[in-house]
Protein backbone atom coordinates (compact mmCIF):
# COMPACT_ATOMS: atom_id res chain seq x y z
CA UNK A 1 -17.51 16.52 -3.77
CA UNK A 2 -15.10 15.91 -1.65
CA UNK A 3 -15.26 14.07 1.54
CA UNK A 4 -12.37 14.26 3.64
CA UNK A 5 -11.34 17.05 5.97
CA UNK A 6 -7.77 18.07 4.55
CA UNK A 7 -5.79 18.08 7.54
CA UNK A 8 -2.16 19.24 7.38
CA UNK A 9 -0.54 17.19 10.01
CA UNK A 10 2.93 17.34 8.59
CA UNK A 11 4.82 20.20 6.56
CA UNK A 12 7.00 17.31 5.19
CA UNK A 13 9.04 17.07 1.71
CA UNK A 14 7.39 14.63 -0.58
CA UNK A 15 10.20 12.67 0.28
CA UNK A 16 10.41 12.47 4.14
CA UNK A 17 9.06 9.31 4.59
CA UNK A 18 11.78 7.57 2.36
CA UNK A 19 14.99 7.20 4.70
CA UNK A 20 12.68 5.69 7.91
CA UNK A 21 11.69 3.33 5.01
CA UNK A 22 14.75 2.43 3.29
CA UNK A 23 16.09 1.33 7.00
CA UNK A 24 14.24 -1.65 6.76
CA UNK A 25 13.37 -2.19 3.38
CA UNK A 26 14.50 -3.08 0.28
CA UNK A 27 14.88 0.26 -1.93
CA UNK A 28 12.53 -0.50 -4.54
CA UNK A 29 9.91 -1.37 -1.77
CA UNK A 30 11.48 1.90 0.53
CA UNK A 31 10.37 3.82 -2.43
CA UNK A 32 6.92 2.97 -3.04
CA UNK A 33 5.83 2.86 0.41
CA UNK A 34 7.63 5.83 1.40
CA UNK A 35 5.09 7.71 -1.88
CA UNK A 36 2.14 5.84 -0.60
CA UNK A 37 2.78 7.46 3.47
CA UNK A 38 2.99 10.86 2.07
CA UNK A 39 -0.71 10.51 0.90
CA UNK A 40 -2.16 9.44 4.21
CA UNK A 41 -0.84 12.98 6.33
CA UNK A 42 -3.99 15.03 4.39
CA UNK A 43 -6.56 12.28 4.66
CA UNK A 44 -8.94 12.36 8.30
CA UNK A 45 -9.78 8.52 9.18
CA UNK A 46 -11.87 8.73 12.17
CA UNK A 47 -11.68 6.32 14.92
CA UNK A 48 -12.46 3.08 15.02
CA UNK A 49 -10.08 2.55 11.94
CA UNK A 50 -9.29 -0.85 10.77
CA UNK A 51 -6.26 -2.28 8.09
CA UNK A 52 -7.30 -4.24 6.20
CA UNK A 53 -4.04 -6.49 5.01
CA UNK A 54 -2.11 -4.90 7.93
CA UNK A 55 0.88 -7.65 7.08
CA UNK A 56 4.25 -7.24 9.82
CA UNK A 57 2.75 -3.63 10.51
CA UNK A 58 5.75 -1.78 9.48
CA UNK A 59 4.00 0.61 6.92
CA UNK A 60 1.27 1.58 9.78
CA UNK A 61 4.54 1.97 12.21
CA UNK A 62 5.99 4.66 9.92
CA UNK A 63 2.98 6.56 8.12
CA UNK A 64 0.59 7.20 11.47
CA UNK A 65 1.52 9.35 14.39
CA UNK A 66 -0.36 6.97 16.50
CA UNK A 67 -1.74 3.35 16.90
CA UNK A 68 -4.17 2.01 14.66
CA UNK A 69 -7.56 0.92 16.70
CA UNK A 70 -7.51 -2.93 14.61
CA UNK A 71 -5.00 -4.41 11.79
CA UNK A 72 -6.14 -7.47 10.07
CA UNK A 73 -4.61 -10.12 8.12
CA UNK A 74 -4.83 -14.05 7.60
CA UNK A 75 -0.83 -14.19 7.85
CA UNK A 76 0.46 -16.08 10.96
CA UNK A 77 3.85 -14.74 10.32
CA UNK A 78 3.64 -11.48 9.37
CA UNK A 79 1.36 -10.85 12.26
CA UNK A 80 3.05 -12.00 14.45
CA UNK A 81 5.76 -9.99 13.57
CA UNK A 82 3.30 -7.04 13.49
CA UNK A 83 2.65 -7.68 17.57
CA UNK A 84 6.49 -6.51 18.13
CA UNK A 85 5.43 -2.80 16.46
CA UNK A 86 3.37 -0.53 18.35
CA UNK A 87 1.51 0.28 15.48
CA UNK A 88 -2.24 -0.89 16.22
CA UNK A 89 -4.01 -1.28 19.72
CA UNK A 90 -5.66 -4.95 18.26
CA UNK A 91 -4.44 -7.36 15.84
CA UNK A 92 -7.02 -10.09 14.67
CA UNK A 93 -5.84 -12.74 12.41
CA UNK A 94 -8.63 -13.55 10.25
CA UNK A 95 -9.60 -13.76 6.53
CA UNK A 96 -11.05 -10.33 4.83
CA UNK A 97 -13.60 -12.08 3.37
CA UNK A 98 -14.94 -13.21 6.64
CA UNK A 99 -13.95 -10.88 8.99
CA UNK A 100 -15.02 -11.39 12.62
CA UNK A 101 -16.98 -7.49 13.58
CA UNK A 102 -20.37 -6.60 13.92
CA UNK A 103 -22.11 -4.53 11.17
CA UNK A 104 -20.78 -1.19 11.37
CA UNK A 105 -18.30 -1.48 13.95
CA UNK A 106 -15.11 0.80 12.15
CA UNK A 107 -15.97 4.70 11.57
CA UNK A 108 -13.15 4.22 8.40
CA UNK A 109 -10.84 1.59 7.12
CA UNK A 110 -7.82 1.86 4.87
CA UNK A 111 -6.02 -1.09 2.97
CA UNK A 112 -2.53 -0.28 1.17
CA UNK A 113 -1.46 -1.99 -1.48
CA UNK A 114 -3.61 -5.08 -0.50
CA UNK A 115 -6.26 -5.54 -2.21
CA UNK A 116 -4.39 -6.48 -5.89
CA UNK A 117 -2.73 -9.66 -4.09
CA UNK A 118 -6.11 -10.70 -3.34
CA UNK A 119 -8.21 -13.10 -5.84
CA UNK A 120 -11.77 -12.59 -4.33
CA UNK A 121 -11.31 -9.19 -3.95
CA UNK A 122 -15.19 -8.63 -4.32
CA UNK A 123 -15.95 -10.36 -1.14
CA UNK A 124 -13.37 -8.39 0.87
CA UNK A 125 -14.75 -5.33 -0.44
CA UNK A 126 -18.62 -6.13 0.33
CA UNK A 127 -17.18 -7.55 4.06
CA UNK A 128 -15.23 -4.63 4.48
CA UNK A 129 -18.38 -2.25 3.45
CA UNK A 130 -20.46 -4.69 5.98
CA UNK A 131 -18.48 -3.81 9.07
CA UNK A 132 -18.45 0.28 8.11
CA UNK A 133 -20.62 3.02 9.35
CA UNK A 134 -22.65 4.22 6.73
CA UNK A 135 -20.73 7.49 5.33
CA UNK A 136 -17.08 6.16 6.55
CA UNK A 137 -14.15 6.56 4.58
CA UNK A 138 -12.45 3.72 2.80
CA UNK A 139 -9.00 4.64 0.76
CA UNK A 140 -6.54 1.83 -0.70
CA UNK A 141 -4.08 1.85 -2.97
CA UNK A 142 -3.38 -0.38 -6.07
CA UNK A 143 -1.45 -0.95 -9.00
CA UNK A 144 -3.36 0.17 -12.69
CA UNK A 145 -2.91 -1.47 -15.86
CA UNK A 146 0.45 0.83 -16.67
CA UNK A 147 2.15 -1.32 -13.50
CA UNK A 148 2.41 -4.19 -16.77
CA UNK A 149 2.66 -1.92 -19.41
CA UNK A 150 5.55 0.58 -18.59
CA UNK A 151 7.73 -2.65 -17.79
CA UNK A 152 11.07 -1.90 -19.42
CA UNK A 153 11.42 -5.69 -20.38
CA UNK A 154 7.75 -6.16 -21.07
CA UNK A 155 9.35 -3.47 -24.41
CA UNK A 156 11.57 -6.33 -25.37
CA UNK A 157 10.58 -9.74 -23.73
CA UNK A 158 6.58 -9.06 -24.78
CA UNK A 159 3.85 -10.83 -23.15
CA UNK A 160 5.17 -13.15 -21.47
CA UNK A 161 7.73 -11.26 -19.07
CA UNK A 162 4.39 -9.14 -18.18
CA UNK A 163 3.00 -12.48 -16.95
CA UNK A 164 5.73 -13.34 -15.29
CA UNK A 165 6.01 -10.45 -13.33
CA UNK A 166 2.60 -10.30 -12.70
CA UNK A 167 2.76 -13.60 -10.83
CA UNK A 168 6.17 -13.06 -9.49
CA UNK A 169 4.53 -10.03 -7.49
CA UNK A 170 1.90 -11.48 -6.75
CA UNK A 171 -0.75 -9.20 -8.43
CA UNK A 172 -4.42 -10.68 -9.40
CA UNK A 173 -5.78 -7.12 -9.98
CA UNK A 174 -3.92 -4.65 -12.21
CA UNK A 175 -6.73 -2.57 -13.59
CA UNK A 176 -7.99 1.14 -14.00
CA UNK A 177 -10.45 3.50 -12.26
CA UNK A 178 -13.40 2.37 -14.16
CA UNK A 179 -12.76 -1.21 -13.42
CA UNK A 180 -12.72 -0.14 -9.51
CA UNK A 181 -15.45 2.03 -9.87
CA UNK A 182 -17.94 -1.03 -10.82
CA UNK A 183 -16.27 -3.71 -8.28
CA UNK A 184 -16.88 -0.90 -5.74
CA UNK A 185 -20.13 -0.07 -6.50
CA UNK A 186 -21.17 -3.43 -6.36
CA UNK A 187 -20.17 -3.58 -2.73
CA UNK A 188 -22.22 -0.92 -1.40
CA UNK A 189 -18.91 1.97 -1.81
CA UNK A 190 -18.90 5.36 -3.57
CA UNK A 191 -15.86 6.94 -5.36
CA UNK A 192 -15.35 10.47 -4.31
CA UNK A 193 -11.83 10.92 -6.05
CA UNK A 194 -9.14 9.18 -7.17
CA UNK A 195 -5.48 9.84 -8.53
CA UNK A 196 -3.04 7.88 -11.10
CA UNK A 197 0.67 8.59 -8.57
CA UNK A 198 4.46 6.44 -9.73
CA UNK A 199 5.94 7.58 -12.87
CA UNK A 200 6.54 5.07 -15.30
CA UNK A 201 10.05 5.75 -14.80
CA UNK A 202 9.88 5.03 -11.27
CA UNK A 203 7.99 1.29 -11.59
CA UNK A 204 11.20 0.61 -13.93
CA UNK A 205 13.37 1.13 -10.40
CA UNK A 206 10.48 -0.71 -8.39
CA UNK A 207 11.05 -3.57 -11.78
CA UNK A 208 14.91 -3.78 -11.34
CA UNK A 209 14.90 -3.31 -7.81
CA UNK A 210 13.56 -7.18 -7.86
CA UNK A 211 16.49 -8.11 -9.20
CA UNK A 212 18.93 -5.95 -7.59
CA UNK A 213 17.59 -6.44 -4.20
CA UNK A 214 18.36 -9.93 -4.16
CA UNK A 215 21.07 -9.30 -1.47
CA UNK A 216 18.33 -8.14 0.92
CA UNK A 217 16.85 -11.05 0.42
CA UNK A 218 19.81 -12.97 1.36
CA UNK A 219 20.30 -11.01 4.25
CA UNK A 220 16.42 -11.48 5.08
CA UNK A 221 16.75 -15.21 4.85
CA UNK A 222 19.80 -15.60 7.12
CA UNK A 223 19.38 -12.70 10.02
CA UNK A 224 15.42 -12.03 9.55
CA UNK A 225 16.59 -8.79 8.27
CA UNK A 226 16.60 -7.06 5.16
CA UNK A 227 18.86 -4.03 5.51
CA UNK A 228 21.99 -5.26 7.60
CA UNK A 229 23.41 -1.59 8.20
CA UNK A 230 20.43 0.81 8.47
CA UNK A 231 23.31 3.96 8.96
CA UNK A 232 23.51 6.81 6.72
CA UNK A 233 27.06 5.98 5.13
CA UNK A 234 25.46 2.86 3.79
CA UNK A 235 22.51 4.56 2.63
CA UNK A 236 23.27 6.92 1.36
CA UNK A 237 24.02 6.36 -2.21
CA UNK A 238 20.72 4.61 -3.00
CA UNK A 239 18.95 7.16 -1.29
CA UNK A 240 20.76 9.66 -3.10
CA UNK A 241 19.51 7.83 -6.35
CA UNK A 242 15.80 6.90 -5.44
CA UNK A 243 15.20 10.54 -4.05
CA UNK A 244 14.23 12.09 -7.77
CA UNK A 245 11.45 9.25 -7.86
CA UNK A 246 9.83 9.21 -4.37
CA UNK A 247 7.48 12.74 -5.23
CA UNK A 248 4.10 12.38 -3.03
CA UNK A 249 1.93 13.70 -6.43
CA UNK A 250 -0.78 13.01 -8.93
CA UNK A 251 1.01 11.83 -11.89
CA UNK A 252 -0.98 11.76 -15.17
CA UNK A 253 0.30 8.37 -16.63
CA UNK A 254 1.30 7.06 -13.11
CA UNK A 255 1.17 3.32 -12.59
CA UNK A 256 -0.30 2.66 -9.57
CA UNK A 257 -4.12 4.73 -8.15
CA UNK A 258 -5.01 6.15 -4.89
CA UNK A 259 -8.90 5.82 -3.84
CA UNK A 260 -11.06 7.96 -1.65
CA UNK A 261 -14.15 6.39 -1.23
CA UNK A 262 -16.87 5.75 1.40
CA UNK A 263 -19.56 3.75 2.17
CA UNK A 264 -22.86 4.55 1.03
């Protein structure tokens, strides 16, 4: 069954979303979050809709044609870099495992790439099924058990490269569908489809792009920005070179999932 309304909004290349990203990001991060906005143009969130893990609000800024009713996140900083984007109409800064909203406040919620950074994931999920309207959409996005596996120095360094990566990144949850499926029943949620997306061959650029993107980092550190010349002539060449791996589409033995649920 499925649950959401397919709504074209956009008649967009699978790729359209990557230069606004690559602007202001890193390209390794450019590229995943320019996939993960390509999803969101064919999925109906009705109003109220709250982030959960909205961070500095730049991914809401570029993926939604218009504000977001709430964003939420326990980050001072990032929030408060999130207030110079006119991305949501409210920004509460507030744990998601305690999350200050009456019982089914939000008529759908969506958290991207969130919800693997966080250890008590179970409680965000049961809070975030407590303030939702029975029947609303919830979709997120996370990494799968391939984001470890398809390492290209996981193949030589073994097990312990995968752990350090796994911490470097910050990921607590790298697991499949029917992992998900269980924490998410649990919480009161429903599974109405799901879909494996990011080649293995393009986590090995999201992998280097750690280590190549160091000079963003620099940059970040000393001007608060990470791409110093967001033009065309210097972006060119990497975008030329990420393009082939930025494709919007179910991918078999991809390394990261896509969820459609909704509360039951």
């Amino acid at each position: 069954m499925i649950f959401y309304e397919i709504r074209h909004r956009y008649t967009m290349p699978d790729n359209a979303f990557l230069y606004p990203h690559l602007c202001d990001l890193p390209y390794f991060r450019a590229l995943i979050r320019a996939v993960e906005a390509a999803f969101y143009q064919d999925l109906d969130l009705p109003a109220p809709t709250l982030d959960v893990g909205c961070g500095d609000g730049h991914f809401a800024s570029l993926t939604f044609p218009h504000p977001i009713d709430v964003g939420l996140d326990p980050w001072h900083a990032p929030i408060h870099e999130a207030r110079t984007r006119a991305a949501y109409r409210f920004l509460v800064e507030a744990d998601g495992g305690e999350m200050p909203f009456p019982d089914g406040y939000f008529a759908s919620a969506f958290s991207n790439s969130v919800l693997e950074h966080i250890p008590y994931v179970e409680t965000v999920l049961s809070e975030t099924a407590r303030v939702l309207k029975p029947g609303a959409p919830f979709v997120f996005c996370v990494p799968n058990e391939r984001y470890l596996s398809e390492l290209s120095l996981g193949r030589v360094l073994g097990g312990w490269y995968r752990e350090w990566f796994r911490r470097m990144s910050r990921v607590h949850h790298a697991d499949g569908p029917e992992v998900w499926g269980e924490r998410l029943a649990r919480a009161g949620f429903e599974v109405v489809r799901w879909w494996h997306y990011f080649s293995p061959a393009a986590m090995r650029v999201l992998e280097w792009g750690h280590y190549f993107g160091l000079p963003s980092l620099v940059a970040r550190l000393l001007t608060g920005r990470w791409i110093l010349a967001p033009r065309r002539w210097n972006l060119f060449l990497t975008e030329r070179f990420v393009r082939r791996y930025a494709t919007a589409q179910p991918v078999e033995d991809g390394t990261f999932t896509f969820y459609v649920t909704r509360k039951r």
